[in-house]
Protein backbone atom coordinates (compact mmCIF):
# COMPACT_ATOMS: atom_id res chain seq x y z
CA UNK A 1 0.00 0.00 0.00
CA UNK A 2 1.46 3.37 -0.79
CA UNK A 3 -2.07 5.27 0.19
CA UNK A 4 -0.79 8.57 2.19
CA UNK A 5 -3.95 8.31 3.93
CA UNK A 6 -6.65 5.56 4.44
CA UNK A 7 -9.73 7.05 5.76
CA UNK A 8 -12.21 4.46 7.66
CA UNK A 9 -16.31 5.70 7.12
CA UNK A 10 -19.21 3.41 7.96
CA UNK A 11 -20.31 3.45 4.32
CA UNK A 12 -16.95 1.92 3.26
CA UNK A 13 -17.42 -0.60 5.96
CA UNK A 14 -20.74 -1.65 5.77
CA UNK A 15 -20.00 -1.71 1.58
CA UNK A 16 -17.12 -4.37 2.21
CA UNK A 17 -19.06 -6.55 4.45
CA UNK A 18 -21.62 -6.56 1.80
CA UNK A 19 -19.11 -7.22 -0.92
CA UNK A 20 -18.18 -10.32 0.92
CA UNK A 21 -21.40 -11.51 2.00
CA UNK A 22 -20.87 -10.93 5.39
CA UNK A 23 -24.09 -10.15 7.06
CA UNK A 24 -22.61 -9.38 10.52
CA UNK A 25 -24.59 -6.37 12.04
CA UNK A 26 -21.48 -5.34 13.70
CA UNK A 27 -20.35 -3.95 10.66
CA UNK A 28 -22.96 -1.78 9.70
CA UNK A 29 -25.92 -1.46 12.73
CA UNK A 30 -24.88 1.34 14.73
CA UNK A 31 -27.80 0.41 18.15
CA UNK A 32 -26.97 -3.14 17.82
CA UNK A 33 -22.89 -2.83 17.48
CA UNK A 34 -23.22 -0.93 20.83
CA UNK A 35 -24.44 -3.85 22.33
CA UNK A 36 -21.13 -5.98 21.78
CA UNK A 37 -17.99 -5.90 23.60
CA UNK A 38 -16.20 -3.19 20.89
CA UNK A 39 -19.12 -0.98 21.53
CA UNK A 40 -19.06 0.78 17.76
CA UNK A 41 -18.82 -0.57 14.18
CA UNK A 42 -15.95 -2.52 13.31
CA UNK A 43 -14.52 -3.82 10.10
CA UNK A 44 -14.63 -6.81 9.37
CA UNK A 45 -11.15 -9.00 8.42
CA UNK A 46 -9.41 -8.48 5.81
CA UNK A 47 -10.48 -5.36 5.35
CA UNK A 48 -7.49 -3.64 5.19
CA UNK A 49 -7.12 -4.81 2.12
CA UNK A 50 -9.92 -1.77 0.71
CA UNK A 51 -7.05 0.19 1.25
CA UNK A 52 -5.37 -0.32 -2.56
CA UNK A 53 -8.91 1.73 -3.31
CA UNK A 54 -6.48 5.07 -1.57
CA UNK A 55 -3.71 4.42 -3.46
CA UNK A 56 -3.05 5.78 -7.00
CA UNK A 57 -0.43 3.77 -7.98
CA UNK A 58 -2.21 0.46 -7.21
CA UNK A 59 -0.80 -1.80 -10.18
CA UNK A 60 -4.42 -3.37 -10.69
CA UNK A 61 -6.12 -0.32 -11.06
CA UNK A 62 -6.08 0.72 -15.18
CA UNK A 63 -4.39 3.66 -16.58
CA UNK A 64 -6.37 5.82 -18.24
CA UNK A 65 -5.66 5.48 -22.27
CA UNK A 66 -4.22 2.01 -21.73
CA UNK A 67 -5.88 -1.49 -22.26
CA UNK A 68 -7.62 -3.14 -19.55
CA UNK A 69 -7.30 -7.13 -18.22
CA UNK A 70 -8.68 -9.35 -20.90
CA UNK A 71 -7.62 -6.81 -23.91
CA UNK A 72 -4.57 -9.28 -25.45
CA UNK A 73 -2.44 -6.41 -24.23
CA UNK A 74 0.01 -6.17 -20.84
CA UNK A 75 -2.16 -3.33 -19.08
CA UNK A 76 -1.64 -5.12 -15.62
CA UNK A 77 1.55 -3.56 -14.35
CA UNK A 78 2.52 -7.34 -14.04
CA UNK A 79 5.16 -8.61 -16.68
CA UNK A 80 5.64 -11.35 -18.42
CA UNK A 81 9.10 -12.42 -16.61
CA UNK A 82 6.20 -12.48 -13.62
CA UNK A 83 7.67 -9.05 -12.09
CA UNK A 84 5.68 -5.87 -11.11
CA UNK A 85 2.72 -7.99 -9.45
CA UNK A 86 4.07 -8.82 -6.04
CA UNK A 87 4.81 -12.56 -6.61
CA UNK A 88 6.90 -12.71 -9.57
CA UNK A 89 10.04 -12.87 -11.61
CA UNK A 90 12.47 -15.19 -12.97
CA UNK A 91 11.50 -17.58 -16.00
CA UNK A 92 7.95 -19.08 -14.69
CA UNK A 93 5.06 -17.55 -13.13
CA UNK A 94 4.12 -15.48 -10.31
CA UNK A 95 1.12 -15.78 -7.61
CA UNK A 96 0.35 -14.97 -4.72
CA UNK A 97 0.37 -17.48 -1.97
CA UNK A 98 -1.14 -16.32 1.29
CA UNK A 99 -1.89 -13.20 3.47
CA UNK A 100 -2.10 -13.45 6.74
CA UNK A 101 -3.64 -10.44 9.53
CA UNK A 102 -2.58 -9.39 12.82
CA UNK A 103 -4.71 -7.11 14.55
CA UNK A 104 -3.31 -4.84 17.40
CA UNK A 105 -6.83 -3.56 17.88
CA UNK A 106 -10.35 -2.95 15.92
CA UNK A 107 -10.51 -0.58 12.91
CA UNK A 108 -13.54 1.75 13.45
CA UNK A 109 -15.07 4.49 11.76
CA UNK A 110 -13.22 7.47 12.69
CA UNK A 111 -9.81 5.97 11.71
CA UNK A 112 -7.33 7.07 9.40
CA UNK A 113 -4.76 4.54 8.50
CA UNK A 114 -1.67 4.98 6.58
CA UNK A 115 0.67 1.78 5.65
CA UNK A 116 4.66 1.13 5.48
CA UNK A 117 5.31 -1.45 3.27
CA UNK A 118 8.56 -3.19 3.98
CA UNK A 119 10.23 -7.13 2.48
CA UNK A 120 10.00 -9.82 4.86
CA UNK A 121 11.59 -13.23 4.45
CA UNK A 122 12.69 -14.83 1.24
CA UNK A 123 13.23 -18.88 0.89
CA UNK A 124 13.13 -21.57 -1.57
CA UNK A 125 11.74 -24.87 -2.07
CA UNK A 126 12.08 -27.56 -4.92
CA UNK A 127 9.14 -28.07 -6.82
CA UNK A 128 8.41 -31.40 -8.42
CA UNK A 129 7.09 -30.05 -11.85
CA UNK A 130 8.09 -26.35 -12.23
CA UNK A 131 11.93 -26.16 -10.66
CA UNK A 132 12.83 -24.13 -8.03
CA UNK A 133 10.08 -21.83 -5.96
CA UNK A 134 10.67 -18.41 -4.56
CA UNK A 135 8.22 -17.48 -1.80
CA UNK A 136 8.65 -13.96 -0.44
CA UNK A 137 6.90 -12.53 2.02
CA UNK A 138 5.87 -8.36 2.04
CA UNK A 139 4.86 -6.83 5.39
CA UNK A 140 2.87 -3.91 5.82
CA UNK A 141 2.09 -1.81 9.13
CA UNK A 142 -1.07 0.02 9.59
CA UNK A 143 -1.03 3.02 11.83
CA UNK A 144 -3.68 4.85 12.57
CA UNK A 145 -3.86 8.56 12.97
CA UNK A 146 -1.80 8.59 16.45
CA UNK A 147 0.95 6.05 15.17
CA UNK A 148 -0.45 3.62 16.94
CA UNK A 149 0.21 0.08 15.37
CA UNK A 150 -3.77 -1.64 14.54
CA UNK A 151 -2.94 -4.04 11.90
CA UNK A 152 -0.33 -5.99 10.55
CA UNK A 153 -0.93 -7.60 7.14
CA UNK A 154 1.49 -10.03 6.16
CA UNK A 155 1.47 -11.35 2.15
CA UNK A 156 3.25 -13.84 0.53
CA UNK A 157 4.27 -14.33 -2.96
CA UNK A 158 5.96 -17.48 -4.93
CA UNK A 159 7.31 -17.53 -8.21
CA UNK A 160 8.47 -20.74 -9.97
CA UNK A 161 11.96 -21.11 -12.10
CA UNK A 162 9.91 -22.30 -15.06
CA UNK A 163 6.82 -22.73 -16.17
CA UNK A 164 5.01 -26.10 -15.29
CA UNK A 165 5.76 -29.08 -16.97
CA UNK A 166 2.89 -30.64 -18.94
């Protein structure tokens, strides 16, 4: 996330539980979410994730005057070496391979995040069909508006040496 700023509103809450069928009242019922133990509206997991929606560079998000996903043409920001995309590189492909969420505390309405985006850990395994696999790992810190550490997002990536043998 490169977002300067990641402002948290009910709307965009309650939109994200919807968009993952998450009918939780926590997460958008303002009487009833006063009745649990956070006391206010709280996002739901992953949500942190809404925060790509803040950032203009976000490599998934078109360009305007270039070709879209599904056009025949590279308009992803990923490349065909598997770079760019957060998983890739070398002669195969790229993916990504997990994402795992720590949270310090619950994000609530009110909250403006902002996320540091730093490389984690980097190893290798043999695969059986594709050669060598990369796996590295991206960590990025949410803070909200007092620097106060809420959420820790973890993702991982793997690339393989080659692409899969048939």
């Amino acid at each position: 996330m490169a977002a300067d700023k990641f402002p948290i509103e009910a709307s965009h809450i309650m939109m994200f539980a919807r968009s993952v069928a998450d009918d939780n009242k926590i997460y958008y019922d303002e009487d009833y979410a006063k009745t649990t133990e956070p006391g206010n509206i709280i996002a739901p997991p992953t949500f942190a994730q809404a925060s790509a929606q803040f950032d203009p560079n976000y490599f998934l998000r078109p360009k305007i005057g270039e070709p879209w996903f599904g056009s025949g043409k590279e308009a992803t920001g990923i490349q065909r070496d598997g770079s760019g995309g957060g998983g890739g590189g070398g002669g195969g492909g790229g993916l990504h391979a997990e994402q795992h969420f720590e949270y310090h505390r619950h994000v609530s309405p009110g909250d403006v995040l902002t996320g540091e985006t730093k490389p984690g850990k980097t190893w290798e395994k043999q695969g059986k069909r594709s050669g060598k696999l990369v796996f590295s790992e991206s960590i990025t810190e949410y803070r909200d508006q007092n620097g106060e550490l809420v959420i820790t997002a973890r993702g991982v990536g793997v690339r393989t040496e080659r692409p899969v043998d048939q």
